[in-house]
Protein backbone atom coordinates (compact mmCIF):
# COMPACT_ATOMS: atom_id res chain seq x y z
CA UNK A 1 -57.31 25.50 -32.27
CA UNK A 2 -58.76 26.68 -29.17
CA UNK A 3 -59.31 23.27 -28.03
CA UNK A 4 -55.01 22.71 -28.27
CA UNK A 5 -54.90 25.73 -25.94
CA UNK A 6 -56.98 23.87 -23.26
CA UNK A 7 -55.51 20.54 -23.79
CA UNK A 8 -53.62 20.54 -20.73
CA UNK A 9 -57.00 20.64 -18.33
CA UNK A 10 -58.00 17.30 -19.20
CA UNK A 11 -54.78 15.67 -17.87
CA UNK A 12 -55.92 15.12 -14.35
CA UNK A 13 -58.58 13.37 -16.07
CA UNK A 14 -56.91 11.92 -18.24
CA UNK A 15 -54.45 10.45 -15.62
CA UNK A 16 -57.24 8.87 -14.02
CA UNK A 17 -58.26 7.09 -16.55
CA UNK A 18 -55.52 5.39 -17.81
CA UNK A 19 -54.47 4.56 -13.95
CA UNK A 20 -58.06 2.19 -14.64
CA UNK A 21 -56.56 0.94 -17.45
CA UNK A 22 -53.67 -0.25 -16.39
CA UNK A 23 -55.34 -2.47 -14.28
CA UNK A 24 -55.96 -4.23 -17.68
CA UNK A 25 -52.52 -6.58 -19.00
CA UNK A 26 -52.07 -6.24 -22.25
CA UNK A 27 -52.42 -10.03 -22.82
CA UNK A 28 -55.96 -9.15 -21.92
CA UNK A 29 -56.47 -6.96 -24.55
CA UNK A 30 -54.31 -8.14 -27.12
CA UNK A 31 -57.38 -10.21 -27.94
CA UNK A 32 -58.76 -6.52 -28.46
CA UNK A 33 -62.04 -6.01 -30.63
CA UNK A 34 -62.24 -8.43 -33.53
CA UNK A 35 -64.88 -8.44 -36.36
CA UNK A 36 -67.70 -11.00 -35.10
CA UNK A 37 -67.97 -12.38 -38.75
CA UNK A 38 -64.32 -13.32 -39.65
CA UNK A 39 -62.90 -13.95 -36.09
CA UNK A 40 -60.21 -11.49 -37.12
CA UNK A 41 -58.60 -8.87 -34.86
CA UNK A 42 -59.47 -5.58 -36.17
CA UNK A 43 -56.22 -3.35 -36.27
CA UNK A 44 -57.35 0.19 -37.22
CA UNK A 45 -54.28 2.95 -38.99
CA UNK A 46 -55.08 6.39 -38.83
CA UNK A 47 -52.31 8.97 -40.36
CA UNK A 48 -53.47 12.73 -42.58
CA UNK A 49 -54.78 11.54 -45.77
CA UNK A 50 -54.15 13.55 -48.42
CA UNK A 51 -56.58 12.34 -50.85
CA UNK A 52 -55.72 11.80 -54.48
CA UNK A 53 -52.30 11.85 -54.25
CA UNK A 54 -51.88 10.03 -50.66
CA UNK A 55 -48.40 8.51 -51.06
CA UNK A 56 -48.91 7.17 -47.45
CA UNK A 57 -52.16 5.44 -48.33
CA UNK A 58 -50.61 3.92 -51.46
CA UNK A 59 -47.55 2.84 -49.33
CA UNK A 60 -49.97 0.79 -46.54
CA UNK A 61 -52.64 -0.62 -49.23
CA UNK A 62 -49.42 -2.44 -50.27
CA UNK A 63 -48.17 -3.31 -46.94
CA UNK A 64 -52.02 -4.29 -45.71
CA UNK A 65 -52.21 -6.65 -48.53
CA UNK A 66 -49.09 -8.44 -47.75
CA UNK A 67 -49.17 -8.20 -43.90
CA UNK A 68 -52.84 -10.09 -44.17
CA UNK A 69 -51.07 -13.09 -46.42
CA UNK A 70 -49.17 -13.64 -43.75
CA UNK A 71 -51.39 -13.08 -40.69
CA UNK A 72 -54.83 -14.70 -41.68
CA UNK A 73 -56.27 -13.63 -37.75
CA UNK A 74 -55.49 -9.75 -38.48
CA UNK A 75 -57.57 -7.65 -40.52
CA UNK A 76 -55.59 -4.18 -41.10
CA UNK A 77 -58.47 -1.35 -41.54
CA UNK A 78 -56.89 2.39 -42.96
CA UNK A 79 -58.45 5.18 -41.60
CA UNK A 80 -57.03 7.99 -42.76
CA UNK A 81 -58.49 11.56 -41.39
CA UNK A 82 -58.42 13.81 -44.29
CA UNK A 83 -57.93 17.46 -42.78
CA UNK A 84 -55.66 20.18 -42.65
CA UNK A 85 -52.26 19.94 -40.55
CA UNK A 86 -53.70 21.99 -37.83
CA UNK A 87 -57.00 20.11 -37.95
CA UNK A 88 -55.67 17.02 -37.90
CA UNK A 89 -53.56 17.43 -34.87
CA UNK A 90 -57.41 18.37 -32.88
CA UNK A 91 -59.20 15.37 -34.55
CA UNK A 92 -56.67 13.07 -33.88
CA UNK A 93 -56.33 14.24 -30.61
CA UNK A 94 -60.25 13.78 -30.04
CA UNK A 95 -60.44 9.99 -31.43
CA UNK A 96 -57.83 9.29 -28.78
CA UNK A 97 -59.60 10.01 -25.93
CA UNK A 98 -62.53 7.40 -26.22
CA UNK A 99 -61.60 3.35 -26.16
CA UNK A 100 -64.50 3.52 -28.88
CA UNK A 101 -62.71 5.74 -30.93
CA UNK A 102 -59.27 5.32 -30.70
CA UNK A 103 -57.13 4.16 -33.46
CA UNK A 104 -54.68 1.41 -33.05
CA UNK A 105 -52.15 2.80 -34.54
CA UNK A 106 -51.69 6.31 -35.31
CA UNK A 107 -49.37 8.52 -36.95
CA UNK A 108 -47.82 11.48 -34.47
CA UNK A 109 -45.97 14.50 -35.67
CA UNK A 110 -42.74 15.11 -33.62
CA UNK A 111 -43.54 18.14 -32.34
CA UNK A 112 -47.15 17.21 -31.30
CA UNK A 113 -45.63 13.84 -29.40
CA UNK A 114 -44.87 14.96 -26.30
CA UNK A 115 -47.63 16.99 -25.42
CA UNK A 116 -49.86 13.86 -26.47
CA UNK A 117 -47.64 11.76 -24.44
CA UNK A 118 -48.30 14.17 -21.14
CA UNK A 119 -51.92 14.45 -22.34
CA UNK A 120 -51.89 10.39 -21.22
CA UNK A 121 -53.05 9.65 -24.88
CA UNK A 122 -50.10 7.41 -26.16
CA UNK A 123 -48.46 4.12 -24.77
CA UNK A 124 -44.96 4.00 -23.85
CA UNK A 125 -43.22 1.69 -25.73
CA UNK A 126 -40.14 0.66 -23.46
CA UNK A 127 -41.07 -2.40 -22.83
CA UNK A 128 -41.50 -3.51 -26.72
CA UNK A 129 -38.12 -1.34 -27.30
CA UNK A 130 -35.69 -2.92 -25.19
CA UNK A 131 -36.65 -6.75 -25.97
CA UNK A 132 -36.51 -5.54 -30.12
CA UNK A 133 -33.21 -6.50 -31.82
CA UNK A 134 -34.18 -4.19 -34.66
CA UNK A 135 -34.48 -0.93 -32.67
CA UNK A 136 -30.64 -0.50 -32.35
CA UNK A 137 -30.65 0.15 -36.38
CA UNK A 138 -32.86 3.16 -36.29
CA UNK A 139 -30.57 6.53 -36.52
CA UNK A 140 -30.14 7.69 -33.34
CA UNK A 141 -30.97 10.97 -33.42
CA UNK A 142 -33.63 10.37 -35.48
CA UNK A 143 -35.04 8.27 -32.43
CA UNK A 144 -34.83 11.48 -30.12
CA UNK A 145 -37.98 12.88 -32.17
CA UNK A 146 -40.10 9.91 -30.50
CA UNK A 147 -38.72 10.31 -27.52
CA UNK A 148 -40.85 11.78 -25.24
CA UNK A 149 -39.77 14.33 -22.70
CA UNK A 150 -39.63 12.53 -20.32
CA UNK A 151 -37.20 10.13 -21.80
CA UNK A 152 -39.93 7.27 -22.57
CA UNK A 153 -40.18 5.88 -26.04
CA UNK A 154 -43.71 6.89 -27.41
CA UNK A 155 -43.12 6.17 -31.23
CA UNK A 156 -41.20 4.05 -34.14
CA UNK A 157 -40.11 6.81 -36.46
CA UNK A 158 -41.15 6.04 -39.80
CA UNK A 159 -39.75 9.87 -41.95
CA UNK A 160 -37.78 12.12 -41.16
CA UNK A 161 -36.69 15.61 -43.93
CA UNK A 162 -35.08 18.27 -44.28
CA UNK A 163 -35.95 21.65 -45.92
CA UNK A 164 -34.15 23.89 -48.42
CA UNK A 165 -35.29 25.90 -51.80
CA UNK A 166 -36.79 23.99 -54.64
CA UNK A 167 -36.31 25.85 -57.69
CA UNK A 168 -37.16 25.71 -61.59
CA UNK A 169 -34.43 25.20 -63.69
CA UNK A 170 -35.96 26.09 -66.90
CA UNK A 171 -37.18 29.45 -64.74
CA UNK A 172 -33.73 29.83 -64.01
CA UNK A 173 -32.24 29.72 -67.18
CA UNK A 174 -34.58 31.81 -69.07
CA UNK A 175 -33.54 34.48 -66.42
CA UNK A 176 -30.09 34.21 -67.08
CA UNK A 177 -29.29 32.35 -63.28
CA UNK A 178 -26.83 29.54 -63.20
CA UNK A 179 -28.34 25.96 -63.28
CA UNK A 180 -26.06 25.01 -60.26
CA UNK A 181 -27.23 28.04 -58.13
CA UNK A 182 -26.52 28.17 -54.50
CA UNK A 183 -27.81 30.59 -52.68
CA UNK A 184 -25.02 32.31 -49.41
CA UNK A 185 -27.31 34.80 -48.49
CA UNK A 186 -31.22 36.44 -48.47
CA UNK A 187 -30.08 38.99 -50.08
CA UNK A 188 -29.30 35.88 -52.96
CA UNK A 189 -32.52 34.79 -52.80
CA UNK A 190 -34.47 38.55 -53.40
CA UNK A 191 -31.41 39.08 -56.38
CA UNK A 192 -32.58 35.92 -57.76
CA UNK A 193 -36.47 36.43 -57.09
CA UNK A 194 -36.32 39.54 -58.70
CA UNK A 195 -34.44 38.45 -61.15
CA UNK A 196 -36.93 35.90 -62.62
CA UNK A 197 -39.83 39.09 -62.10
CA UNK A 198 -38.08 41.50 -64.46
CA UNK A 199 -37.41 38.37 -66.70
CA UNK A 200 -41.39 37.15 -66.66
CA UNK A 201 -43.85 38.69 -64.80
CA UNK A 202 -46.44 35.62 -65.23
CA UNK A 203 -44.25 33.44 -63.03
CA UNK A 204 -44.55 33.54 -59.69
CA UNK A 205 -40.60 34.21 -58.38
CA UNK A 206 -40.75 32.83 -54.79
CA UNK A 207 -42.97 30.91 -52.64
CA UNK A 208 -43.33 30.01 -49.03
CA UNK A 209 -45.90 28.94 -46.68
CA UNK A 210 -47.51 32.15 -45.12
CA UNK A 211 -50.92 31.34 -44.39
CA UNK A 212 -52.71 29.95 -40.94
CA UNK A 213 -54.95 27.69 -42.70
CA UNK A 214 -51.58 25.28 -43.51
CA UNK A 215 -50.03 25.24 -39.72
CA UNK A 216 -46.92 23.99 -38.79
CA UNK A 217 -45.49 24.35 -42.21
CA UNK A 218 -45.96 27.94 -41.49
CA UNK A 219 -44.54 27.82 -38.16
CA UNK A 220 -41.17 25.26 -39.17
CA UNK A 221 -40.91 25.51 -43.15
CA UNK A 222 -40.81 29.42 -43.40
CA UNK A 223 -40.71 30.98 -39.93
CA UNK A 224 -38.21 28.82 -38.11
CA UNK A 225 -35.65 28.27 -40.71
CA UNK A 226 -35.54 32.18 -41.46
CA UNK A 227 -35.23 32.64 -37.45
CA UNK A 228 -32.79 29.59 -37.03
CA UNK A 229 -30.77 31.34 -40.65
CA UNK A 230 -30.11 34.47 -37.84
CA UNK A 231 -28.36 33.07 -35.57
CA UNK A 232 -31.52 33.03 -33.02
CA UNK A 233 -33.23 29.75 -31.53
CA UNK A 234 -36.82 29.63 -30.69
CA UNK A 235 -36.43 27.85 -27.12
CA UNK A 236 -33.84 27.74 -24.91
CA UNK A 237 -34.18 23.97 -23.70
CA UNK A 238 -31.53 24.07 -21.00
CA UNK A 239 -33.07 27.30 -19.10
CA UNK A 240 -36.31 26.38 -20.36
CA UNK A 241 -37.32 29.61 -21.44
CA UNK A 242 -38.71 30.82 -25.01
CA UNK A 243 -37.14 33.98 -27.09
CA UNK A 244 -39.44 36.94 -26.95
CA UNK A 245 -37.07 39.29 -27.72
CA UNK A 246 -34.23 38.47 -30.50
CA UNK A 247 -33.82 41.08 -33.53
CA UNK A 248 -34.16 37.47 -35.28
CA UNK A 249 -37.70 37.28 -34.93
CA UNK A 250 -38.26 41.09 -36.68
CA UNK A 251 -35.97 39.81 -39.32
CA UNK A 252 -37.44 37.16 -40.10
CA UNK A 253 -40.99 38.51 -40.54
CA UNK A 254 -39.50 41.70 -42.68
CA UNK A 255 -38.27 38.77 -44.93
CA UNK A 256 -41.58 37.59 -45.23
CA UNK A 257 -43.04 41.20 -45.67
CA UNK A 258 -40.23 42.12 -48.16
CA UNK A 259 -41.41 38.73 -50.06
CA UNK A 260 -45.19 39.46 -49.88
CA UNK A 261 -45.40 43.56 -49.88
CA UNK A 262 -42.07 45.47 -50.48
CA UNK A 263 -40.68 43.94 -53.82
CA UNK A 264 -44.05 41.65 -54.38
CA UNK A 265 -42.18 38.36 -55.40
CA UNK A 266 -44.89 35.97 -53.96
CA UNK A 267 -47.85 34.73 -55.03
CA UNK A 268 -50.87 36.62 -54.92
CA UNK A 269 -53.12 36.58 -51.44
CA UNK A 270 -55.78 34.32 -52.97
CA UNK A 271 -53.61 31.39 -53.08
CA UNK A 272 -50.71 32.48 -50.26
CA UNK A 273 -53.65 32.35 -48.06
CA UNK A 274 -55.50 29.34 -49.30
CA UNK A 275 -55.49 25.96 -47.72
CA UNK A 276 -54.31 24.39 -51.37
CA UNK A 277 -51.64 26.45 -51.30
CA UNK A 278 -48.89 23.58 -51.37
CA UNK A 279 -50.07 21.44 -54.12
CA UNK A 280 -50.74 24.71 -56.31
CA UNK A 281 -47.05 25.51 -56.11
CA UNK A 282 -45.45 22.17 -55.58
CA UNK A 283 -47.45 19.93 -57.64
CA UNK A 284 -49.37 22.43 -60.47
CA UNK A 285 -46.60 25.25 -60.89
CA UNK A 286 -43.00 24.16 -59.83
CA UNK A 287 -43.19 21.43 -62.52
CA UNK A 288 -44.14 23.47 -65.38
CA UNK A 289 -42.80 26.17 -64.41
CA UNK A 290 -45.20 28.40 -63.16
CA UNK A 291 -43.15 29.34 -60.35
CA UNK A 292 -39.27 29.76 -59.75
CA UNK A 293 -38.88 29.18 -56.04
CA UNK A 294 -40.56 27.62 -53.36
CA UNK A 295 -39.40 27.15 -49.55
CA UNK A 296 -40.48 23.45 -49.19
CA UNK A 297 -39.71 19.66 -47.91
CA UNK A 298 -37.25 17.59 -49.34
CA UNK A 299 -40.23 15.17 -49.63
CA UNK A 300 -42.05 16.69 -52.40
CA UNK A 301 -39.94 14.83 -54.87
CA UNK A 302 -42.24 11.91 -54.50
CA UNK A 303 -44.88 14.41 -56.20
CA UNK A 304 -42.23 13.86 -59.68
CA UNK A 305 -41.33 10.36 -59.65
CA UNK A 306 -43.57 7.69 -60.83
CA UNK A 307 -46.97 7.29 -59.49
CA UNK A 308 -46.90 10.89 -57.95
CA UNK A 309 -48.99 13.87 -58.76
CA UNK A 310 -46.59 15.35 -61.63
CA UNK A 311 -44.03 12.68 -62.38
CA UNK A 312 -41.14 14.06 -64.63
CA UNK A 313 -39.17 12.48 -67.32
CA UNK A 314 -35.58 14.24 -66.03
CA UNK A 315 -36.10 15.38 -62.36
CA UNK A 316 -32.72 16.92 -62.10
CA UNK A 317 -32.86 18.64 -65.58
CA UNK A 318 -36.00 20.41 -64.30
CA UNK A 319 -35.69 21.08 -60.69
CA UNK A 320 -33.03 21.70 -58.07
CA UNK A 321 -32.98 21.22 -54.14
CA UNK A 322 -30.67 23.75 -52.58
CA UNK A 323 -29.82 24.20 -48.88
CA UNK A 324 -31.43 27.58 -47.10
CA UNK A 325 -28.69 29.84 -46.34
CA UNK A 326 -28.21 31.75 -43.16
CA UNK A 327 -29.39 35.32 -42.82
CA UNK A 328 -26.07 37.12 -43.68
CA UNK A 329 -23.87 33.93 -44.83
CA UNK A 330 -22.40 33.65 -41.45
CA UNK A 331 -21.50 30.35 -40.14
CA UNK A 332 -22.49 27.70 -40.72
CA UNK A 333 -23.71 28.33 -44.01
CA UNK A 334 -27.08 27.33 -44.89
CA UNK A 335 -29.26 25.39 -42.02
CA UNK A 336 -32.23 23.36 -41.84
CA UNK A 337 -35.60 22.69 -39.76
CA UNK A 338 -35.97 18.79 -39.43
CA UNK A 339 -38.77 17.13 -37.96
CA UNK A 340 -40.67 13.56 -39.25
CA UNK A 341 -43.46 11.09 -38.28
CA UNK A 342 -43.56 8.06 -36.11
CA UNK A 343 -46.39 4.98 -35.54
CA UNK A 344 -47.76 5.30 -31.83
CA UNK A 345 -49.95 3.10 -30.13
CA UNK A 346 -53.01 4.74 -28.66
CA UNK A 347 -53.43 4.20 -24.53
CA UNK A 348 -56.85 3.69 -25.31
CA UNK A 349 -56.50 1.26 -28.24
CA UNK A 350 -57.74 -2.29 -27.03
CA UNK A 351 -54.91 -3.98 -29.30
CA UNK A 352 -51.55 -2.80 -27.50
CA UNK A 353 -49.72 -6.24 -28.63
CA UNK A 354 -51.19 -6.74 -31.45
CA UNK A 355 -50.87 -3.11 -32.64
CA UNK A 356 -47.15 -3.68 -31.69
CA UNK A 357 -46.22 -6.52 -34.24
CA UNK A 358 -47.98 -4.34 -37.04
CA UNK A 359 -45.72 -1.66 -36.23
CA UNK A 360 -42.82 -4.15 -36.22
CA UNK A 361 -43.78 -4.97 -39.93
CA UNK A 362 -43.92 -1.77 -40.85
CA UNK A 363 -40.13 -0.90 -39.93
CA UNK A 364 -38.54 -3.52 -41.31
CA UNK A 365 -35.35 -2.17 -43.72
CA UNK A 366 -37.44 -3.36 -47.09
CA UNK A 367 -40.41 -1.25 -45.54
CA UNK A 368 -38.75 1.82 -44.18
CA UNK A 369 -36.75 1.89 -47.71
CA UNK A 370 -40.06 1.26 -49.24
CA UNK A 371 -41.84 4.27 -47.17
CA UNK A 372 -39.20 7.17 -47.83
CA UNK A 373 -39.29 6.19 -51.45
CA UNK A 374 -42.78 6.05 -51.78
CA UNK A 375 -43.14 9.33 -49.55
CA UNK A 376 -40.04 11.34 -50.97
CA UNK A 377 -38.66 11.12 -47.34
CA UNK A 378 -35.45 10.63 -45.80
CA UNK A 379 -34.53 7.72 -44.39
CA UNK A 380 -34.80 6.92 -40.58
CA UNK A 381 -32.65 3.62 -40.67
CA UNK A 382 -29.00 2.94 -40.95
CA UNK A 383 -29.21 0.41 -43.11
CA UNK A 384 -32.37 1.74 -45.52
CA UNK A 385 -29.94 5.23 -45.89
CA UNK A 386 -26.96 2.70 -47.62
CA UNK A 387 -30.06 0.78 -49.98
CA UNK A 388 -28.53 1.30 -53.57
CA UNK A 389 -32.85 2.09 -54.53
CA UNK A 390 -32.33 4.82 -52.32
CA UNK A 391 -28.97 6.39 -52.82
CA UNK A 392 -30.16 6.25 -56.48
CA UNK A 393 -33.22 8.52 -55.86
CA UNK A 394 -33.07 12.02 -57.24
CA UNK A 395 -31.73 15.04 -55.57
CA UNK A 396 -31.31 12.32 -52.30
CA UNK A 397 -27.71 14.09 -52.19
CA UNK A 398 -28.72 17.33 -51.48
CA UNK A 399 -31.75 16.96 -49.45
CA UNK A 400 -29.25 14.72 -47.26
CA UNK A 401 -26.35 17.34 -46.85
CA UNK A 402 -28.99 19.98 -45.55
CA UNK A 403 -29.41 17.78 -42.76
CA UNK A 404 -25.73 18.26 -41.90
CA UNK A 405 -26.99 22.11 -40.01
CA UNK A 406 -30.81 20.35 -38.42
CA UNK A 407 -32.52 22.29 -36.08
CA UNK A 408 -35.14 20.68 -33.93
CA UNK A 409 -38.57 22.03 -32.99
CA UNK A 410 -38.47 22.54 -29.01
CA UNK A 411 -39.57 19.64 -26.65
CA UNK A 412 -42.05 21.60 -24.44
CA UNK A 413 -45.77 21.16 -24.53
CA UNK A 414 -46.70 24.60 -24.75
CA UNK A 415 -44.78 24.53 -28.57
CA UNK A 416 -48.11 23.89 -29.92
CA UNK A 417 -49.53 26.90 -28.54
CA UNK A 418 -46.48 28.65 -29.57
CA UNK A 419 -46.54 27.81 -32.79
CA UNK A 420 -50.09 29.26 -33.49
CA UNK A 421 -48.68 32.55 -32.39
CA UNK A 422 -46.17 32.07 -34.78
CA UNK A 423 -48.60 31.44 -37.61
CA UNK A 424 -50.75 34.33 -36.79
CA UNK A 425 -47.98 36.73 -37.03
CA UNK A 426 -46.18 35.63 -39.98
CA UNK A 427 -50.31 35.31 -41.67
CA UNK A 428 -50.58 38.72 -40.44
CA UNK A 429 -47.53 40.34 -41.79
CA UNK A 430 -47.83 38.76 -45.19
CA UNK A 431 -51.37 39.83 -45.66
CA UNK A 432 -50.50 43.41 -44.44
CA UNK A 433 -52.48 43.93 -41.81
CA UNK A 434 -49.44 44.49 -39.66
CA UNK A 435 -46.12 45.11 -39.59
CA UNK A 436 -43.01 43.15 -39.01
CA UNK A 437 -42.73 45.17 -36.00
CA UNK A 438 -46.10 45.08 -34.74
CA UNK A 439 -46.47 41.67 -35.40
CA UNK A 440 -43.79 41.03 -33.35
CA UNK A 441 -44.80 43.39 -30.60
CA UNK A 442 -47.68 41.30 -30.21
CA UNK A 443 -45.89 37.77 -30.68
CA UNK A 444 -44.19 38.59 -27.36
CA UNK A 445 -47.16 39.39 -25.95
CA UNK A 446 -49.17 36.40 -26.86
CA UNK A 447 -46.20 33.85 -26.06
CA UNK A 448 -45.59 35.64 -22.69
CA UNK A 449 -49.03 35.12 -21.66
CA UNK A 450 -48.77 31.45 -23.12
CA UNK A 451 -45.68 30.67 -21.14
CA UNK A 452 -45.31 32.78 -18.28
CA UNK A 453 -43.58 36.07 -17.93
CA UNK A 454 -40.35 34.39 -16.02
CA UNK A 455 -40.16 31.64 -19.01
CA UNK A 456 -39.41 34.40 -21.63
CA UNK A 457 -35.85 35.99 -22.73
């Protein structure tokens, strides 16, 4: 992590080096490396594997074999870097900065794009862009997240989500709480959380990502959508300067502490804090039970359908999907924190064209529809989001409508740094060691000296 916070140093570097590769067309190294036995072109994928239950890996296995049928020369090689969120963003990062280690394709986060983009690691991808009839059927706003900027396209987006409360029927009923619950408040949520504690104290009544070991779904899937539910934004984009100061961000760590401390409705420390944390709750104890709530992705339904980690006979007789509600139930309701993946080409890959028509593949509307029902994911095309497969998927409804209140993680390259801050405090008021106060005392301080005193309000 300490590495991200240097990251900008090596531009100048950087900048030199891909000035030197420029001088290179990219007819010259669409011939790129090939594999000296078969003649092939050697087209290397790296995304996050997730091991076992790698819904991405058993999406491109399927798309490798049929992509070779058809294109004898091209020889598609997954590398997957197994790691978590945080780490994968550094290694990732790493691989790119050699031509001997660079991927060909790699999967980018959103909100680590543009800082890779101004890091000189990814090509832009204009020129492919503007001359591809297809790109005009990709959601607009959906095409903003792989937009640097700058304005330059750097990625194809391949998912997008939304996030919202998963929650346990069965749970839920034995507690006496409605089956169709929808939550208008937090103070909902604690009624309901302590509703299912008094009811059963083996089950775990609410869950959310707390600890620094899982990242960004620290930083979006529980900070930012209890800071975005006050009212408050993160980053002001048209001043450019980052909120230091809002009662918003004290609120929203006092939820977390009233969660973890003051009415104990989370889990206990050894698994809040542990790196496994999201398959224990979403994959071992929502299913069966073991837990009534969870503040999660739309995208862990994939983890109950067939072929996923716990598939489920009924989905929607055993689990619900609800929208997050604001702090107070003012308007508008119930929001969400949406974000999603894109393939990028590598500057340093030595495949640029042929990296390109792989991507092209990939996005077709069979294989988008293909990838957000194999990942759980919302679709990022017009025409996959009307495919009767996919409007038949369970819960699609409701993860869709949360979209209708999506929030954005900022477009600066100092988020990254931002969002560690963000992970330490919320890590550090759930485990006790400080309190929503202090922890946000020193979240101004740490973001101030991130940013610079006049970028703060």
């Amino acid at each position: 992590m300490v590495w991200m916070l240097k990251r900008k140093m090596f531009v100048p570097i950087l900048l030199s080096g891909i000035l030197l590769l420029s001088a290179c067309s990219d007819s010259d190294n669409a011939s790129g490396n090939s594999d000296s036995k078969s003649g092939k072109t050697e087209i290397k994928i790296t995304w996050r594997g997730l091991g076992e239950q790698d819904n991405i890996k058993r999406y491109l296995e399927g798309f490798e074999a049929d992509f070779e049928s058809e294109n004898e020369d091209i020889d598609i090689v997954l590398s997957p870097i197994t790691a978590s969120e945080g780490d994968y963003f550094s290694k990732v990062a790493l691989t790119m900065q050699s031509a001997e280690t660079a991927p060909d394709i790699v999967s980018e986060d959103t909100f680590m794009l543009s800082a890779d983009a101004n890091a000189g690691y990814l090509k832009p991808l204009d020129e492919y862009v503007e001359s591809w009839d297809e790109w005009d059927n990709f959601i607009e706003n959906i095409k903003s997240g792989t937009t640097g900027d700058d304005g330059t396209v750097y990625g194809i987006p391949t998912t997008t989500d939304s996030r919202g409360i998963w929650f346990n029927k069965e749970v839920f009923e034995a507690a006496g709480l409605p089956s169709d619950w929808e939550p208008k408040s937090w103070e909902d949520v604690y009624a309901a959380a302590e509703t299912i504690k008094e009811e059963n104290a083996d089950v775990v009544p609410f869950a959310m990502n707390v600890a620094k070991a899982n990242g960004e779904a620290v930083s979006m899937q529980t900070f930012e959508m209890l800071l975005y539910g006050t009212g408050e934004t993160l980053y002001d984009g048209e001043n450019g300067k980052w909120n230091v100061n809002g009662q918003g961000i004290t609120d929203s760590l006092v939820f977390v502490d009233e969660i973890m401390n003051k009415r104990d409705l989370g889990p206990s420390l050894s698994i809040a804090l542990n790196a496994n944390y999201s398959s224990v709750m979403t994959q071992d104890l929502l299913p069966t039970g073991g837990v009534g709530m969870v503040l999660d992705g739309n995208w862990n339904i994939a983890h109950y359908t067939e072929g996923g980690a716990h598939p489920l006979e009924d989905i929607e007789a055993t689990l619900g999907f609800v929208p997050f509600p604001t702090k107070d139930g003012q308007s508008p309701g119930f929001i969400t924190m949406s974000g999603g993946w894109g393939w990028s080409i590598p500057e340093k890959s030595k495949n640029h064209d042929v990296a390109w028509k792989v991507i092209q593949a990939m996005s077709t509307e069979d294989l988008q529809t293909k990838r957000a029902l194999t990942g759980g994911t919302l679709a990022v095309r017009n025409d996959s989001a009307e495919s009767s497969d996919y409007l038949e998927r369970p819960l699609i409804e409701q993860a869709t409508k949360a979209l209708e209140n999506a929030n954005f993680r900022p477009k600066n390259d100092l988020y990254p740094n931002v969002s560690i801050e963000i992970q330490n405090a919320v890590e550090a008021v759930a485990s006790g060691t400080m309190s929503p106060e202090e922890a946000a005392a020193n979240y101004k301080s740490k973001v101030t000296d991130i940013v610079g005193e006049e970028n703060v309000y």
